[in-house]
Protein backbone atom coordinates (compact mmCIF):
# COMPACT_ATOMS: atom_id res chain seq x y z
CA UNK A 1 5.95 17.49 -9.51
CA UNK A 2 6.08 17.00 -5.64
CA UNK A 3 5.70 13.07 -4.90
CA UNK A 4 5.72 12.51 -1.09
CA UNK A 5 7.35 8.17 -0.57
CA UNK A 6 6.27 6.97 2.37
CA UNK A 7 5.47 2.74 3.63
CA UNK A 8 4.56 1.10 6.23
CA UNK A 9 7.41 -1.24 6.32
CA UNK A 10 9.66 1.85 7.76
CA UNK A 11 11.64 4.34 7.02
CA UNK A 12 14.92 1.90 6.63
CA UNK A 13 13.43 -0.80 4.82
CA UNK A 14 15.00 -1.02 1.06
CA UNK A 15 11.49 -1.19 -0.71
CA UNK A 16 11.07 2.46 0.40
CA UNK A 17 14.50 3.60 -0.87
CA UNK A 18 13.84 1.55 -4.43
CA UNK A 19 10.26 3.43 -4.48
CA UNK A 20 12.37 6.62 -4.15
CA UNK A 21 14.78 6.26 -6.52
CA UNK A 22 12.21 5.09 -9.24
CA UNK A 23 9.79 8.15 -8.71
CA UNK A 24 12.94 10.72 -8.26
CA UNK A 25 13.04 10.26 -12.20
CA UNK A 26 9.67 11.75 -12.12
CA UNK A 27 9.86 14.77 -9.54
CA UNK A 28 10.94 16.10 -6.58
CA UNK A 29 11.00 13.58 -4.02
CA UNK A 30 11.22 13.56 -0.02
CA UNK A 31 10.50 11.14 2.37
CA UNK A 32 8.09 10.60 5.35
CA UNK A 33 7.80 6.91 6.57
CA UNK A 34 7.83 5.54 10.51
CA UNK A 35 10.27 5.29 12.55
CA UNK A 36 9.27 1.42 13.04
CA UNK A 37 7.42 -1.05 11.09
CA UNK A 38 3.70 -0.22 11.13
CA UNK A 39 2.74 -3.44 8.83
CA UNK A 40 -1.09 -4.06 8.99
CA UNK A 41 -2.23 -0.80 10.81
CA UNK A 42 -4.81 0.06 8.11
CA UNK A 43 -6.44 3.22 7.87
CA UNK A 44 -5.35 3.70 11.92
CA UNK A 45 -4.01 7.47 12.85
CA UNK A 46 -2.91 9.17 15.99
CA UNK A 47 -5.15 11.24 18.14
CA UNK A 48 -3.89 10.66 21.83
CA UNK A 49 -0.41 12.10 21.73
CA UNK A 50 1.67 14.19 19.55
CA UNK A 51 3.44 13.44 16.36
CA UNK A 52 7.40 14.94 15.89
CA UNK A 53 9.44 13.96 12.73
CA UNK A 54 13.20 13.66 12.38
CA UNK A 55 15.76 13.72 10.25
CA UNK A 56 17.05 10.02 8.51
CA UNK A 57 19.52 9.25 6.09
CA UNK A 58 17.91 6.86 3.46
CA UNK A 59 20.35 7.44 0.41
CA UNK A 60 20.52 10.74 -0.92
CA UNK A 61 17.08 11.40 -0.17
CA UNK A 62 15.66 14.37 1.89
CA UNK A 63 13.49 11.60 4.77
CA UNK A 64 12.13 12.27 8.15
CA UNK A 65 10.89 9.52 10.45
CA UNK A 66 7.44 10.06 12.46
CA UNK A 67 6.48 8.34 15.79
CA UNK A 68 3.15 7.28 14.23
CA UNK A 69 1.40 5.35 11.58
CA UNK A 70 1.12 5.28 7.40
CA UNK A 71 -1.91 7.70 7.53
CA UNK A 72 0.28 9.69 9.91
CA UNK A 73 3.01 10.14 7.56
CA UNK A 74 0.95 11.20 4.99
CA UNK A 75 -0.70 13.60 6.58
CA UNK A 76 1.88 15.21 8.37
CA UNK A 77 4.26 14.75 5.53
CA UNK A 78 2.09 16.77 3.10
CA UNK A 79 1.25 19.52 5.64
CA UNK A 80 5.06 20.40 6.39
CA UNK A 81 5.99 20.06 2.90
CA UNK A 82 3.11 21.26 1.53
CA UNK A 83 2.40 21.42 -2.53
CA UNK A 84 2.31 17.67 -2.59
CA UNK A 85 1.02 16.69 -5.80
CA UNK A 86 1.10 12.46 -5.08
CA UNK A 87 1.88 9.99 -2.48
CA UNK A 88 3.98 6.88 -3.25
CA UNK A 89 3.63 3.75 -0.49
CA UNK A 90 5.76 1.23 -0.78
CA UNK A 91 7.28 -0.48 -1.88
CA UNK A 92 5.64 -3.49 0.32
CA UNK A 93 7.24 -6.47 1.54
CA UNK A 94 4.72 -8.55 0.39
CA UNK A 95 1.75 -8.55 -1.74
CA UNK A 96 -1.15 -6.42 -0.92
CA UNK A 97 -3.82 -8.39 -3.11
CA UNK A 98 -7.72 -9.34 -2.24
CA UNK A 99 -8.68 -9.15 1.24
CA UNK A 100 -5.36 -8.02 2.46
CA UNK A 101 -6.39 -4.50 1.02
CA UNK A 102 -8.19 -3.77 4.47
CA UNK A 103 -5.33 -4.27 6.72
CA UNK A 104 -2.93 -3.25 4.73
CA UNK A 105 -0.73 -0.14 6.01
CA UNK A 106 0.52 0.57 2.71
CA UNK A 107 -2.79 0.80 0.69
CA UNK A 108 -3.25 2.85 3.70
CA UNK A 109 -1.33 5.48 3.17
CA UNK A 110 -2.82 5.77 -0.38
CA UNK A 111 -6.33 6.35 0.88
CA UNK A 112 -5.17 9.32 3.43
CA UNK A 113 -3.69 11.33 0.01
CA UNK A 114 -6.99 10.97 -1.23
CA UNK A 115 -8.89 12.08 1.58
CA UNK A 116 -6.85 14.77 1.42
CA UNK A 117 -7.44 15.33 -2.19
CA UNK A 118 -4.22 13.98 -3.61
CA UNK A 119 -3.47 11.11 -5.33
CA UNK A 120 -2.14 8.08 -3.59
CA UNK A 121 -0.41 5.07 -5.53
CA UNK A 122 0.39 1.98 -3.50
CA UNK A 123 3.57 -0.54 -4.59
CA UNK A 124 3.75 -3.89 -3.16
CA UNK A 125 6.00 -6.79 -4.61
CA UNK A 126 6.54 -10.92 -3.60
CA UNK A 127 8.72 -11.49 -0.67
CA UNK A 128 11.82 -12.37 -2.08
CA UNK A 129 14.10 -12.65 0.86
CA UNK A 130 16.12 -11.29 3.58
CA UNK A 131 17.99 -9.26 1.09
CA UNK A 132 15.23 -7.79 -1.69
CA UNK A 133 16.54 -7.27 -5.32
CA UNK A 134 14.40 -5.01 -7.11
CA UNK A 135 16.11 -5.49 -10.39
CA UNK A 136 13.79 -7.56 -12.03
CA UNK A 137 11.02 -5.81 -11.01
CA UNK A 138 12.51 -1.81 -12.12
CA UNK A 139 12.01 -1.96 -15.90
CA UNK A 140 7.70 -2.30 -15.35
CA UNK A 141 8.33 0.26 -12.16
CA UNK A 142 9.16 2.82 -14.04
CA UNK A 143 6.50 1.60 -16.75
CA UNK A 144 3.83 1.73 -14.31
CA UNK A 145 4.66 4.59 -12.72
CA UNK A 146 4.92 6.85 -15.82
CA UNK A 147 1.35 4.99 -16.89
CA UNK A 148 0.04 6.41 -13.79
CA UNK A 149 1.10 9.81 -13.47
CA UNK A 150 0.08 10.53 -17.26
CA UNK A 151 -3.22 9.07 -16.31
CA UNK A 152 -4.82 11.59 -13.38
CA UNK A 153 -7.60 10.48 -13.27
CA UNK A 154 -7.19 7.64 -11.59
CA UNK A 155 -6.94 8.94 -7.46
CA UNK A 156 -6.25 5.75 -5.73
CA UNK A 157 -4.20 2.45 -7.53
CA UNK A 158 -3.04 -0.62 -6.48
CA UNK A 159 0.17 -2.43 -7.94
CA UNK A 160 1.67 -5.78 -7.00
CA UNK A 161 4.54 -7.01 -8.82
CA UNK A 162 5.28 -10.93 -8.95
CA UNK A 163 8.85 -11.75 -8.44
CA UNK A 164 9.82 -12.09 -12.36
CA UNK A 165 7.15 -9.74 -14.53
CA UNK A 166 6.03 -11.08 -17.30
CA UNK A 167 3.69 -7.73 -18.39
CA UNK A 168 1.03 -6.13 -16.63
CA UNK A 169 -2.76 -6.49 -16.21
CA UNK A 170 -5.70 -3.95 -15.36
CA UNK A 171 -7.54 -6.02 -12.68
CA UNK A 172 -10.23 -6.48 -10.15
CA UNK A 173 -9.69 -7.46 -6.31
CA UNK A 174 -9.50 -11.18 -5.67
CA UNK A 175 -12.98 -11.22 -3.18
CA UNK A 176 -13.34 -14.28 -2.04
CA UNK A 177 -13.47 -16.27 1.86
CA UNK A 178 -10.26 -17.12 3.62
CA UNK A 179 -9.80 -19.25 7.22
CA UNK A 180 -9.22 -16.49 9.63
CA UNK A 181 -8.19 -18.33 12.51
CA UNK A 182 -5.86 -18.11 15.92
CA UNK A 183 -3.24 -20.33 16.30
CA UNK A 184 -2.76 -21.16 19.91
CA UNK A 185 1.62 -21.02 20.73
CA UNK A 186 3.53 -20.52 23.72
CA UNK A 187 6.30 -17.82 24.21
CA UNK A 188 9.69 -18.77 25.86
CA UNK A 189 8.83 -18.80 29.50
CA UNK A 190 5.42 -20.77 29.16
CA UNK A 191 2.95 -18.47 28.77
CA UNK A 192 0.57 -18.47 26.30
CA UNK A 193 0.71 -16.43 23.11
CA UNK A 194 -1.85 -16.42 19.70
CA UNK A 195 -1.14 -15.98 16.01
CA UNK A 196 -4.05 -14.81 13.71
CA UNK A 197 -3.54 -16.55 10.41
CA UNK A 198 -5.32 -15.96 7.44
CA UNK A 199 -5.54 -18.90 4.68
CA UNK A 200 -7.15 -18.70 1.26
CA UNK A 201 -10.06 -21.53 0.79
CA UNK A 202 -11.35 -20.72 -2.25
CA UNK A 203 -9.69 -20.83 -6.01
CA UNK A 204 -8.52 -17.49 -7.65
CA UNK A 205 -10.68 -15.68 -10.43
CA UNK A 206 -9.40 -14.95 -13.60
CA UNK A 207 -8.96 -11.29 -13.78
CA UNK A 208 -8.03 -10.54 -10.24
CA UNK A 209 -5.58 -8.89 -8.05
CA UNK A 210 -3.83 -12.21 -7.02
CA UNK A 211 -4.96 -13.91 -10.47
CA UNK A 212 -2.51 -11.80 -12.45
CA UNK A 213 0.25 -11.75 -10.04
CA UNK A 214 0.44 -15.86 -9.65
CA UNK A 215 0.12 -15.85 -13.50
CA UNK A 216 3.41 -13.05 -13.68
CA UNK A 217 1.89 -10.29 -14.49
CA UNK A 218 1.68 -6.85 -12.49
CA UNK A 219 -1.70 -5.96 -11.33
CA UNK A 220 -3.23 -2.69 -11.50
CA UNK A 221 -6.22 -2.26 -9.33
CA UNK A 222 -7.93 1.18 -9.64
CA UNK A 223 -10.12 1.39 -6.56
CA UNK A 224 -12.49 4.36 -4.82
CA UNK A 225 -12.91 4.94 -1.14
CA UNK A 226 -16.92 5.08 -1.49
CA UNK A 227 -17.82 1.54 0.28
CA UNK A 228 -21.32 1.98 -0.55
CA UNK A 229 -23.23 -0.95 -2.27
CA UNK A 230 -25.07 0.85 -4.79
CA UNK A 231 -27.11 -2.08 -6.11
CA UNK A 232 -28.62 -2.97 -2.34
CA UNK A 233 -29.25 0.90 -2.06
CA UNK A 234 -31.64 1.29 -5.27
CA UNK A 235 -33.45 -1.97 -4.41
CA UNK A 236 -33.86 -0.80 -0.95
CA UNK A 237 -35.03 2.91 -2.07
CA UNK A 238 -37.21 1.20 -3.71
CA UNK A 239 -39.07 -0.84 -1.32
CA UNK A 240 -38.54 2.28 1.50
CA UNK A 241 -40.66 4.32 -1.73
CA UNK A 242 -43.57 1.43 -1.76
């Protein structure tokens, strides 16, 4: 098996080498991840200019670092390789639960494998630090990931892994309103600067993304890429058929 590990954190971040060494027990693994942090770039890819990959040293790995985004990686990645049987993103500094799924660069990367007709498997885990330990996350890693790859199909998952696991949950996305806002600042010489912050305003439901993950548990979040609303479109088809 051919498991392309890319993120969106960058190529030298050490949730990307931990990814890597969990899914090189699994298959044959190389690396394609940017050359910088592309953190909340979504579903974005490069059309204006041309991509190049290079050689980086992340462990014993075979990686390459690309001048462009998540979705860049991927696609590039599998094309060069080629034979590419699943992508890996992650792992994420930081959860990718709820709403965050939209922005997110790593769930990102996911959806371009399957668009491509692969499978893609996102990986995000709490903050914990300047200096991330994966240790008491590996044991349900490498649970999760053998779940996953003995279960095809399922083409796009989401995991998120609480700082100390507990077990693991199937779950739902957390949908629910948050306070999108900009925070007015000012930069060092005066000028002025904006934050966007996002704040939660409504309770969790049982069952969710972030549910399971404040509760211990790993989520597991299968999800599709079809966005469609197929409830509004059989009442509508049926008033359009009146």
């Amino acid at each position: 098996m051919r498991i392309l590990v890319t993120n969106d954190d960058g190529i030298y971040s050490p949730g990307l080498r931990a990814l890597a060494e969990a899914a090189s027990r699994f298959g044959e693994v190389r690396i394609v991840a940017p050359d910088v942090e592309q953190s909340s770039m979504a579903q974005a890819i490069t059309a204006s200019r041309p991509l190049s990959h290079r050689r980086a040293r992340v462990g014993t790995f075979e990686a390459f670092r690309v001048n462009g985004t998540p979705s860049d990686c991927v696609a590039l990645g599998s094309h060069v390789w080629g034979g590419v049987d699943v992508v890996f993103s992650g792992i994420n500094l930081g959860l990718n639960v709820g709403n965050s799924m939209w922005h997110s660069g790593t769930l990102a990367a996911a959806k371009q494998a399957v668009l491509l007709g692969l499978r893609g498997i996102a990986f995000s885990a709490v903050e914990t630090g300047d200096t991330p330990s994966y240790d008491a996350i590996r044991p349900y890693l490498d649970r999760v990931v053998a779940q996953l790859l003995e279960t095809p199909n399922l083409p796009l998952v989401n995991v998120n892994f609480p700082a100390q696991p507990r077990g693991v949950k199937v779950t739902k996305q957390s949908v629910r309103h948050y306070d999108g806002r900009i925070v007015p600042a000012k930069d060092p010489t005066g000028r002025d600067i904006y934050w966007f912050v996002a704040r939660p305003i409504e309770a969790t439901d049982p069952g969710t993304d972030r549910w399971a993950v404040e509760h211990g548990f790993v989520s597991i979040t299968p999800l599709r890429l079809d966005l469609t609303d197929h409830t509004m479109l059989g009442d509508i088809s049926a008033h359009a058929a009146e």
